[in-house]
C-alpha atoms as a PDB file:
ATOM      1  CA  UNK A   1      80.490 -56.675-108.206  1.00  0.00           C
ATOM      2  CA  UNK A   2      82.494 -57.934-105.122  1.00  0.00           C
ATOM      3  CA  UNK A   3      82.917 -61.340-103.521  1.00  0.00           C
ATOM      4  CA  UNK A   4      81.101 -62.913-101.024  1.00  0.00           C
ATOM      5  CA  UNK A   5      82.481 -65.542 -98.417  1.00  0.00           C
ATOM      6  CA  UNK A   6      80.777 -68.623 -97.117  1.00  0.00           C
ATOM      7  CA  UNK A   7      80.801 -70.960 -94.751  1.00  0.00           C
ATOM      8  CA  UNK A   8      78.817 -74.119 -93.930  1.00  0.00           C
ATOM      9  CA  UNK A   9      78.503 -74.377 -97.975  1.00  0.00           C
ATOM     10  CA  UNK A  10      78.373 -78.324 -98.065  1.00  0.00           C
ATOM     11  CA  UNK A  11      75.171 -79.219 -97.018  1.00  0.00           C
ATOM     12  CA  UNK A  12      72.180 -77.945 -95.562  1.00  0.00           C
ATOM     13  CA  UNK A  13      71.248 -73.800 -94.949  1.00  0.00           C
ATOM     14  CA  UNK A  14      75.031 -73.041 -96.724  1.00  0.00           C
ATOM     15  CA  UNK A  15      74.380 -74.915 -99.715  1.00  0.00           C
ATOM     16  CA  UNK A  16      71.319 -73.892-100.090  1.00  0.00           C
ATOM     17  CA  UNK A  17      72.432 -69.985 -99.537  1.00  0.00           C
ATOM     18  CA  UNK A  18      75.777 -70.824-101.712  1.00  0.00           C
ATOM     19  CA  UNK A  19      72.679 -71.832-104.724  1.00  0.00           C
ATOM     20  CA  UNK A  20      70.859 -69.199-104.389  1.00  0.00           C
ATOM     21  CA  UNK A  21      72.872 -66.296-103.924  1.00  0.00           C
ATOM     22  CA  UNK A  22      75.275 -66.987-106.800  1.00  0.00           C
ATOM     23  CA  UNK A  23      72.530 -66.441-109.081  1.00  0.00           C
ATOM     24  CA  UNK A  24      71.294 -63.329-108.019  1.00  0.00           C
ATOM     25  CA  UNK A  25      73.354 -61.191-109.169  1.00  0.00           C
ATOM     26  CA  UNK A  26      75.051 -59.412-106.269  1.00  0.00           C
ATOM     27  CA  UNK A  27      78.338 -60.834-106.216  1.00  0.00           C
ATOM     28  CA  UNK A  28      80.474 -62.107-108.598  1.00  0.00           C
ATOM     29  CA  UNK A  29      83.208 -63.851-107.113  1.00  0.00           C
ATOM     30  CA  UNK A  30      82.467 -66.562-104.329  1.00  0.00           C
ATOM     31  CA  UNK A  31      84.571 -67.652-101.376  1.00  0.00           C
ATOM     32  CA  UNK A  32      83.208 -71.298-100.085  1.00  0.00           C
ATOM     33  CA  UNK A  33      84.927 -72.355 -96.384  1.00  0.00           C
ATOM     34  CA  UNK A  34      84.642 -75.839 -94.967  1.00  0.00           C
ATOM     35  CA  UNK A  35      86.067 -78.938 -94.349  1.00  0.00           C
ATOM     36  CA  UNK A  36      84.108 -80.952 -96.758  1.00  0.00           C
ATOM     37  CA  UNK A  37      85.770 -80.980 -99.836  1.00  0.00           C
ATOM     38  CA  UNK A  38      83.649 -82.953-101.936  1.00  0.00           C
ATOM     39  CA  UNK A  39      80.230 -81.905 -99.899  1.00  0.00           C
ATOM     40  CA  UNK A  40      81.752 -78.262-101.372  1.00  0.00           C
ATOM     41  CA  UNK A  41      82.665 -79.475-104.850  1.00  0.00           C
ATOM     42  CA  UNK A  42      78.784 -80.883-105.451  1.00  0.00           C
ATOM     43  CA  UNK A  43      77.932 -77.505-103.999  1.00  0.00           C
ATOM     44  CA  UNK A  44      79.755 -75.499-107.070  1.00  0.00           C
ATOM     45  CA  UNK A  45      78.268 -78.008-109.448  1.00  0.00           C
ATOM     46  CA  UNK A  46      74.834 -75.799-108.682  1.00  0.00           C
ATOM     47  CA  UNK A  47      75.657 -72.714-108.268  1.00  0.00           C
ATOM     48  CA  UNK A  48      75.616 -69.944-111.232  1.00  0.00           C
ATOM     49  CA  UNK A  49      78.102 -68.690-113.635  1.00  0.00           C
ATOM     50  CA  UNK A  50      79.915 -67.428-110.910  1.00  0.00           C
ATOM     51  CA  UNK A  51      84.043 -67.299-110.082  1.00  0.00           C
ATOM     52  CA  UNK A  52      84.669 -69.735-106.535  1.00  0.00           C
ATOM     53  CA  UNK A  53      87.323 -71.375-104.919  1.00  0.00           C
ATOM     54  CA  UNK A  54      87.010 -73.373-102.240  1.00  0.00           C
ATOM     55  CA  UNK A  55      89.042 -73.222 -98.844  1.00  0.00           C
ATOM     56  CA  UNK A  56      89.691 -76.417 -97.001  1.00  0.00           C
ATOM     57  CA  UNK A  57      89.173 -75.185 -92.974  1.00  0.00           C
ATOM     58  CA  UNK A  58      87.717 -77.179 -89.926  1.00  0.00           C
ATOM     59  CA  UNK A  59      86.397 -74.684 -88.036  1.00  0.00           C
ATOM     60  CA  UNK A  60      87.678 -76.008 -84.567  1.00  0.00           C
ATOM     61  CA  UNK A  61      91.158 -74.975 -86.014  1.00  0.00           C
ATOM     62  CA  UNK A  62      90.260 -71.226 -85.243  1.00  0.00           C
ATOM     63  CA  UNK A  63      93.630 -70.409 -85.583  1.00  0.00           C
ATOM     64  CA  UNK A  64      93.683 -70.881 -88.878  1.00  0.00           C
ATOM     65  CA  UNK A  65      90.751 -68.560 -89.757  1.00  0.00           C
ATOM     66  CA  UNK A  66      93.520 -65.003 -90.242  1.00  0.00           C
ATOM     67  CA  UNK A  67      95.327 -66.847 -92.747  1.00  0.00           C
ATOM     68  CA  UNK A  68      92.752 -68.431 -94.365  1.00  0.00           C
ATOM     69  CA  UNK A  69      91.002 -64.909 -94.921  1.00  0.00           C
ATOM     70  CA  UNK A  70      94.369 -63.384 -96.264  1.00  0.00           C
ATOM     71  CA  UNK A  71      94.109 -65.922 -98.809  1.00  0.00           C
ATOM     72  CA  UNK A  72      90.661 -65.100-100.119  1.00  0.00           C
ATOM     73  CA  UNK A  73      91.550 -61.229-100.000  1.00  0.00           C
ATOM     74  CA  UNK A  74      94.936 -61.954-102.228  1.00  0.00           C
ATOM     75  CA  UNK A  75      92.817 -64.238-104.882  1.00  0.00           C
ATOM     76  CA  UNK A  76      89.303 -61.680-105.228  1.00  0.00           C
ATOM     77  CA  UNK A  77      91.289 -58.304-104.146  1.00  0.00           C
ATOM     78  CA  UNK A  78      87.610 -57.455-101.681  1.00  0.00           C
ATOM     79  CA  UNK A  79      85.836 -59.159 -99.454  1.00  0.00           C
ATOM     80  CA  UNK A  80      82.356 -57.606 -99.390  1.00  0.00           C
ATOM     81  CA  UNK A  81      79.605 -59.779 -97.887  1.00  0.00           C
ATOM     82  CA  UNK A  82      80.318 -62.618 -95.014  1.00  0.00           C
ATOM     83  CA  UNK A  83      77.281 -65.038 -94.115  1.00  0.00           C
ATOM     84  CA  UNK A  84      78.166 -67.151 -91.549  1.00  0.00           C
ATOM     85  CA  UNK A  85      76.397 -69.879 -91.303  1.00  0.00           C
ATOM     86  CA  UNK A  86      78.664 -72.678 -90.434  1.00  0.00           C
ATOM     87  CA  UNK A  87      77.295 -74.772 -87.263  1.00  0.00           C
ATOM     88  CA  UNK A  88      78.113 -77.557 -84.575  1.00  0.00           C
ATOM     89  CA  UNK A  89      76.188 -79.644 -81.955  1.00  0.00           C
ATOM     90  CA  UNK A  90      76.119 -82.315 -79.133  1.00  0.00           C
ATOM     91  CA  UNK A  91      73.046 -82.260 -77.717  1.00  0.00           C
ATOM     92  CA  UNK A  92      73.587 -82.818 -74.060  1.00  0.00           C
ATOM     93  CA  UNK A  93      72.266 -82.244 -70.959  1.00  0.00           C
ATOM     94  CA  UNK A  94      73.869 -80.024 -67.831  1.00  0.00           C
ATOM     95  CA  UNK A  95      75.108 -83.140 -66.339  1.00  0.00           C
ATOM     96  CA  UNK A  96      76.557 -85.079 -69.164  1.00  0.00           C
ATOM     97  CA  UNK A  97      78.183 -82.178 -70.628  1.00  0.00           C
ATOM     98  CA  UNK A  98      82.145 -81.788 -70.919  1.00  0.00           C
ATOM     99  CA  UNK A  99      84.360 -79.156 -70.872  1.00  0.00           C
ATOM    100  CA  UNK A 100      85.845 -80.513 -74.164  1.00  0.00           C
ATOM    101  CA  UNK A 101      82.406 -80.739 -75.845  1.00  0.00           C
ATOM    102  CA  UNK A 102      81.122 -77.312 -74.916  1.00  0.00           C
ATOM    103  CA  UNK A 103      84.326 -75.790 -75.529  1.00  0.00           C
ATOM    104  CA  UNK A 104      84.162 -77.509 -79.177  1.00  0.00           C
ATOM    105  CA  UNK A 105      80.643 -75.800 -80.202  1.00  0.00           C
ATOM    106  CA  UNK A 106      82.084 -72.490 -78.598  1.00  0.00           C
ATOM    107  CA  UNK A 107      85.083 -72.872 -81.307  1.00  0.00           C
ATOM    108  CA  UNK A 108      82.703 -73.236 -84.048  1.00  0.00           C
ATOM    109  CA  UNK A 109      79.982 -71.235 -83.241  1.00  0.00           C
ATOM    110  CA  UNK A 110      81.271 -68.308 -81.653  1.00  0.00           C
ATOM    111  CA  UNK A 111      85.149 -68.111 -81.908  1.00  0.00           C
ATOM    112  CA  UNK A 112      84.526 -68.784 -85.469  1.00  0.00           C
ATOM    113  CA  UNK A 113      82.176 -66.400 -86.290  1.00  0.00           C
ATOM    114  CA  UNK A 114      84.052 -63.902 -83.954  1.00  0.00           C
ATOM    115  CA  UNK A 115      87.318 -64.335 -86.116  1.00  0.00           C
ATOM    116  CA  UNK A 116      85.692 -64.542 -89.170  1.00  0.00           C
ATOM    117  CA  UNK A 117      83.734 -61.284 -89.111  1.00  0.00           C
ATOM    118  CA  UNK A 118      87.368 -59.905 -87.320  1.00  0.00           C
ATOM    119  CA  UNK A 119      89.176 -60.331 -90.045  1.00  0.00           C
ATOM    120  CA  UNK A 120      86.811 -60.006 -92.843  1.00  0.00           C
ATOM    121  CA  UNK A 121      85.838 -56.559 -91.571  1.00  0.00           C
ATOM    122  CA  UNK A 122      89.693 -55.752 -91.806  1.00  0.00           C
ATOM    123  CA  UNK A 123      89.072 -55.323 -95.797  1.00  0.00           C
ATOM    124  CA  UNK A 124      85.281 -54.915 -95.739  1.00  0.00           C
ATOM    125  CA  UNK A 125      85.598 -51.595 -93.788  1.00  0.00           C
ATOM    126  CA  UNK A 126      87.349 -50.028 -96.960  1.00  0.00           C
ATOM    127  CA  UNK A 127      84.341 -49.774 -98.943  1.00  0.00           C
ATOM    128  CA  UNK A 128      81.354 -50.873 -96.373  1.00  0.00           C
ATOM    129  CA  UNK A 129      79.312 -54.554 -96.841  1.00  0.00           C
ATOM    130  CA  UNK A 130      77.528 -57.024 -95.313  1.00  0.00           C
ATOM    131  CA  UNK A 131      78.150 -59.511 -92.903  1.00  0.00           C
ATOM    132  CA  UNK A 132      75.161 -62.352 -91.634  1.00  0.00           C
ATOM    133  CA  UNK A 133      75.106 -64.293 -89.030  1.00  0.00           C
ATOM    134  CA  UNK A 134      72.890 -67.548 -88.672  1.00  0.00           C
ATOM    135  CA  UNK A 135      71.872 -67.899 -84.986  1.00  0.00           C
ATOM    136  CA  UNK A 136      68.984 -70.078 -83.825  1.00  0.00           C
ATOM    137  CA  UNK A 137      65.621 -69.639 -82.240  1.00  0.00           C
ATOM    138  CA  UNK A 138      67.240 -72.101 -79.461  1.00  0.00           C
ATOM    139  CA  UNK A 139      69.162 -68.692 -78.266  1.00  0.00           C
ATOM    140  CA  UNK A 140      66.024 -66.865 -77.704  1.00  0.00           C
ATOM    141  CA  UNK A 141      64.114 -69.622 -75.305  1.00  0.00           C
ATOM    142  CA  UNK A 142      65.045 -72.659 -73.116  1.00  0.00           C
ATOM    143  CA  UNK A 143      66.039 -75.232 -74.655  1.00  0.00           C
ATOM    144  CA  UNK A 144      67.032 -78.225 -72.005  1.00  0.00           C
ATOM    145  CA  UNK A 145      68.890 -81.070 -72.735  1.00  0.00           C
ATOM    146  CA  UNK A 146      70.716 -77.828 -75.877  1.00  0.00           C
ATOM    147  CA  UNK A 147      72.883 -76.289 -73.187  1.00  0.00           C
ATOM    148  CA  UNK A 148      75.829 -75.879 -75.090  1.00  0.00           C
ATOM    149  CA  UNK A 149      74.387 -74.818 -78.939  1.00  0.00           C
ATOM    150  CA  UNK A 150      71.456 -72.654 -77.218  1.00  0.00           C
ATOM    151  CA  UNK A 151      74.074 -70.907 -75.217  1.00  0.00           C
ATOM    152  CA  UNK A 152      76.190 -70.409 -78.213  1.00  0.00           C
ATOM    153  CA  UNK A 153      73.483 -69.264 -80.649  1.00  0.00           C
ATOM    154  CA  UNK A 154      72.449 -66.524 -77.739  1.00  0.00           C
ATOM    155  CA  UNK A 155      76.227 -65.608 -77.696  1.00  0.00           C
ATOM    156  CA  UNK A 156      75.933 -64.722 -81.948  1.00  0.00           C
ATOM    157  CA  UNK A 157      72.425 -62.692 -81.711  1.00  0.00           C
ATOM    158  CA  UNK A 158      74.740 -60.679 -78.568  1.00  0.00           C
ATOM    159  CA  UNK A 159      77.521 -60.048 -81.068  1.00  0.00           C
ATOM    160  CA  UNK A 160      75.017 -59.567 -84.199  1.00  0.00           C
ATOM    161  CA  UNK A 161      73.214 -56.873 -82.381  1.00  0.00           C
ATOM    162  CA  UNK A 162      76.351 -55.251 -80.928  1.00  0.00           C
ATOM    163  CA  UNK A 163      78.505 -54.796 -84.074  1.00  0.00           C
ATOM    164  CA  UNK A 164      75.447 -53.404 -86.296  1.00  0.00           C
ATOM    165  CA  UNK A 165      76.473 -50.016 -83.733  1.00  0.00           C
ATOM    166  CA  UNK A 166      79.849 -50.841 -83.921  1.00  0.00           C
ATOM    167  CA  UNK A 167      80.633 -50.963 -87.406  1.00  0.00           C
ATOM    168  CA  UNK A 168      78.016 -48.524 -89.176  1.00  0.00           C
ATOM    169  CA  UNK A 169      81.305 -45.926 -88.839  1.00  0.00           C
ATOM    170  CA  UNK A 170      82.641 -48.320 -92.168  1.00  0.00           C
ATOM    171  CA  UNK A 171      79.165 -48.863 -93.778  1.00  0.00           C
ATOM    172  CA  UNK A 172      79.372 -52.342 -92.510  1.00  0.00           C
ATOM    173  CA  UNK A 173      75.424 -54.089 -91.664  1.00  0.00           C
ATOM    174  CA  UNK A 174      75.609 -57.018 -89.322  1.00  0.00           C
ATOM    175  CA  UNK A 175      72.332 -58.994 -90.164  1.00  0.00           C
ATOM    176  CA  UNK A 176      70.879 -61.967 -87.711  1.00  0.00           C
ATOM    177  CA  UNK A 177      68.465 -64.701 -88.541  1.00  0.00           C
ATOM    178  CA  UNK A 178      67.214 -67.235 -86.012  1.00  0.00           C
ATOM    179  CA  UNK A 179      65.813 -70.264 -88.085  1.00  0.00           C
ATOM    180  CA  UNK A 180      63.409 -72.459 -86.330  1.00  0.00           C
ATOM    181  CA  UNK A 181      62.945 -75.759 -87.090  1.00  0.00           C
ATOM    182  CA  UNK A 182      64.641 -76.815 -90.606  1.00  0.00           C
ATOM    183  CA  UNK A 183      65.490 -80.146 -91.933  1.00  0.00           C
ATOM    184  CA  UNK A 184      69.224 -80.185 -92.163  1.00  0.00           C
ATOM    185  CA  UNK A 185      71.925 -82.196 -90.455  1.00  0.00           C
ATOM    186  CA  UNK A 186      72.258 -80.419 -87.450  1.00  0.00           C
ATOM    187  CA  UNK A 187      68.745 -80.554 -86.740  1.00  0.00           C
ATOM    188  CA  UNK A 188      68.712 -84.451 -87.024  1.00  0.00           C
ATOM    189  CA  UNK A 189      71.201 -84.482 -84.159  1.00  0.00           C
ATOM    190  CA  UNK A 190      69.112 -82.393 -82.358  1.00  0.00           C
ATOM    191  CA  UNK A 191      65.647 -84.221 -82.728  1.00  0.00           C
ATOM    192  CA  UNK A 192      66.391 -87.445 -84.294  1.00  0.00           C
ATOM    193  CA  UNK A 193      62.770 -89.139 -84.456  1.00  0.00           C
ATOM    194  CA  UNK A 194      61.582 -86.102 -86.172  1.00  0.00           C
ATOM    195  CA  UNK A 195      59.865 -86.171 -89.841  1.00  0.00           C
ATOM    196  CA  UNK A 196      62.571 -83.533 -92.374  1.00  0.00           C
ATOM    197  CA  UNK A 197      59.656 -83.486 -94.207  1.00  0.00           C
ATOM    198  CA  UNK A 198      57.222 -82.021 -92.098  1.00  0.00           C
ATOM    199  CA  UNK A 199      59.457 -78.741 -91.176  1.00  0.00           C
ATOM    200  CA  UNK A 200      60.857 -75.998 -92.638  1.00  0.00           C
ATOM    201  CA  UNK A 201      63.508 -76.585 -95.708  1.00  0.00           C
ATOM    202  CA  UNK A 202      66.618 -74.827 -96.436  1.00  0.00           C
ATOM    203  CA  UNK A 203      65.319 -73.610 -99.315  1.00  0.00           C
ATOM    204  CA  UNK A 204      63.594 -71.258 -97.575  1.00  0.00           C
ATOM    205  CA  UNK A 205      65.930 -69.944 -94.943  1.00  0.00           C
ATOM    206  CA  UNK A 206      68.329 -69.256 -98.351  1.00  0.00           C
ATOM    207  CA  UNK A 207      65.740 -67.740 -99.449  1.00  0.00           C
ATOM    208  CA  UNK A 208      65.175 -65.141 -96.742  1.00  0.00           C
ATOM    209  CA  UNK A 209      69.036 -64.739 -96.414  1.00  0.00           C
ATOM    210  CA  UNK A 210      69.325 -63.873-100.717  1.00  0.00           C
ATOM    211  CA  UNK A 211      66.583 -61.249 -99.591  1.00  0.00           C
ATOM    212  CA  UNK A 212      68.323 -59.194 -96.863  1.00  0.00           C
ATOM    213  CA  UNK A 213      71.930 -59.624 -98.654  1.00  0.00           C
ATOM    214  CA  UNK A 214      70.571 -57.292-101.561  1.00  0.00           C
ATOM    215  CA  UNK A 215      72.139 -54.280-102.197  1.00  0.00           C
ATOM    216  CA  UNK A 216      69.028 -52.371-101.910  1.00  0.00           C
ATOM    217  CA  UNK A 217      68.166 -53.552 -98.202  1.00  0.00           C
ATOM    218  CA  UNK A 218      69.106 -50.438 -95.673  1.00  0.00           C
ATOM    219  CA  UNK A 219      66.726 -51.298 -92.941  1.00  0.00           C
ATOM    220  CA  UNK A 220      66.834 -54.733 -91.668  1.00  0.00           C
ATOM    221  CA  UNK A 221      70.103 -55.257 -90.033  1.00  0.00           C
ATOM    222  CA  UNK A 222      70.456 -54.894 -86.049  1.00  0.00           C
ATOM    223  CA  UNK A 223      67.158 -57.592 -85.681  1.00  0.00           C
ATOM    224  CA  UNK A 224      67.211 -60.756 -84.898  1.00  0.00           C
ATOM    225  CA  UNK A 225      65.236 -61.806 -87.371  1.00  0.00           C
ATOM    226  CA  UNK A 226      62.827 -65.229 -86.757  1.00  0.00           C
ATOM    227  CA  UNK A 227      62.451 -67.153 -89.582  1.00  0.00           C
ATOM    228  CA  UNK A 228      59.663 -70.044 -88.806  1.00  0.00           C
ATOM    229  CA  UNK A 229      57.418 -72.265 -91.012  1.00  0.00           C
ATOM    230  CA  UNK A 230      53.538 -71.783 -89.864  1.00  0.00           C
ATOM    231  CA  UNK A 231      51.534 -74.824 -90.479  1.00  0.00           C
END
């Protein structure tokens, strides 16, 4: 059936995804990328009867993402669905950013994703896929005080929406989802005196994500697609 790499599988969105795509039936074969070995290992313990390994990579270490993907390609022989979903923020404002810190959620949410999807696409392309990308309803609006992470998440709906052209030629879809508010880890950072409990859960972004991932979507990819909780 194929194998499907993942990233930001620890906690949050990823784990949730990492659940509930490894029991649907689409892929047989998982690829789980992160630095969190033992967030990852609890991870596994959930998902389905499924075949994964798990590939120890901070994603600031972009260099590392070409060799890391050669790996997964020698131990599953296809790569066939990417979701990126990985994520980084410091919350600051114009003044108080640094170089250093905006360059740092640039690594992981952009040069990542860019390298990823590179290099992925290098086997994907010889028998067409699916790639998603988990952007942010932050790179849609102004955000102050978000400058670096609002920038960045407007920098992967850009690429999302220019690759779906680019790689149709290889029956490659590039999917995009903008969550809004959802109670994970980065969001904490982001609005610490908020309630989890009172916002969307991952549950339901992984949700969304298992839907556009099946085989049988042909129409959704090239949106950025807003995924928000009405109350």
């Amino acid at each position: 059936m194929g194998t499907c790499v993942i990233t930001g599988a620890g906690d949050g969105i990823g784990r949730a995804t990492a659940i509930e795509v490894s029991k649907c039936g689409y892929y047989d074969s998982f690829a789980l990328l992160g630095r969190n070995l033992k967030a990852m290992e609890n991870t596994v313990s959930l998902m389905g009867d499924v075949h994964v390994k798990i590939y120890e990579i901070d994603f600031v270490n972009v260099e590392k993402i070409p060799e890391i993907i050669g790996r997964v390609y020698k131990d599953f022989h296809s790569i066939d669905c990417l979701l990126n979903i990985a994520g980084y923020t410091d919350p600051q404002p114009l003044l108080s950013t640094s170089l250093e810190s905006f360059e740092l959620t640039y690594r992981v949410n952009v040069f990542a994703p860019f390298l990823l999807m590179r290099e992925c696409t290098k086997y994907m392309k010889r028998r067409g896929g699916k790639i998603l990308n988990v952007a942010s309803t932050a790179g849609m609006t102004p955000r102050p005080g978000w400058l670096s992470y609002a920038s960045s998440k407007a920098s992967v709906i850009a690429m999302s929406q220019t690759l779906t052209d680019e790689l149709a030629e290889y029956d490659i879809k590039v999917y995009c989802i903008s969550p809004g508010r959802c109670a994970t880890k980065l969001r904490r950072k982001l609005a610490p005196d908020e309630d989890p409990s009172t916002i969307m859960q991952p549950e339901e972004v992984a949700d969304v994500i298992n839907k556009l991932i099946d085989p049988n979507d042909t129409c959704l990819d090239g949106q950025n697609i807003v995924i928000r909780k009405r109350f």
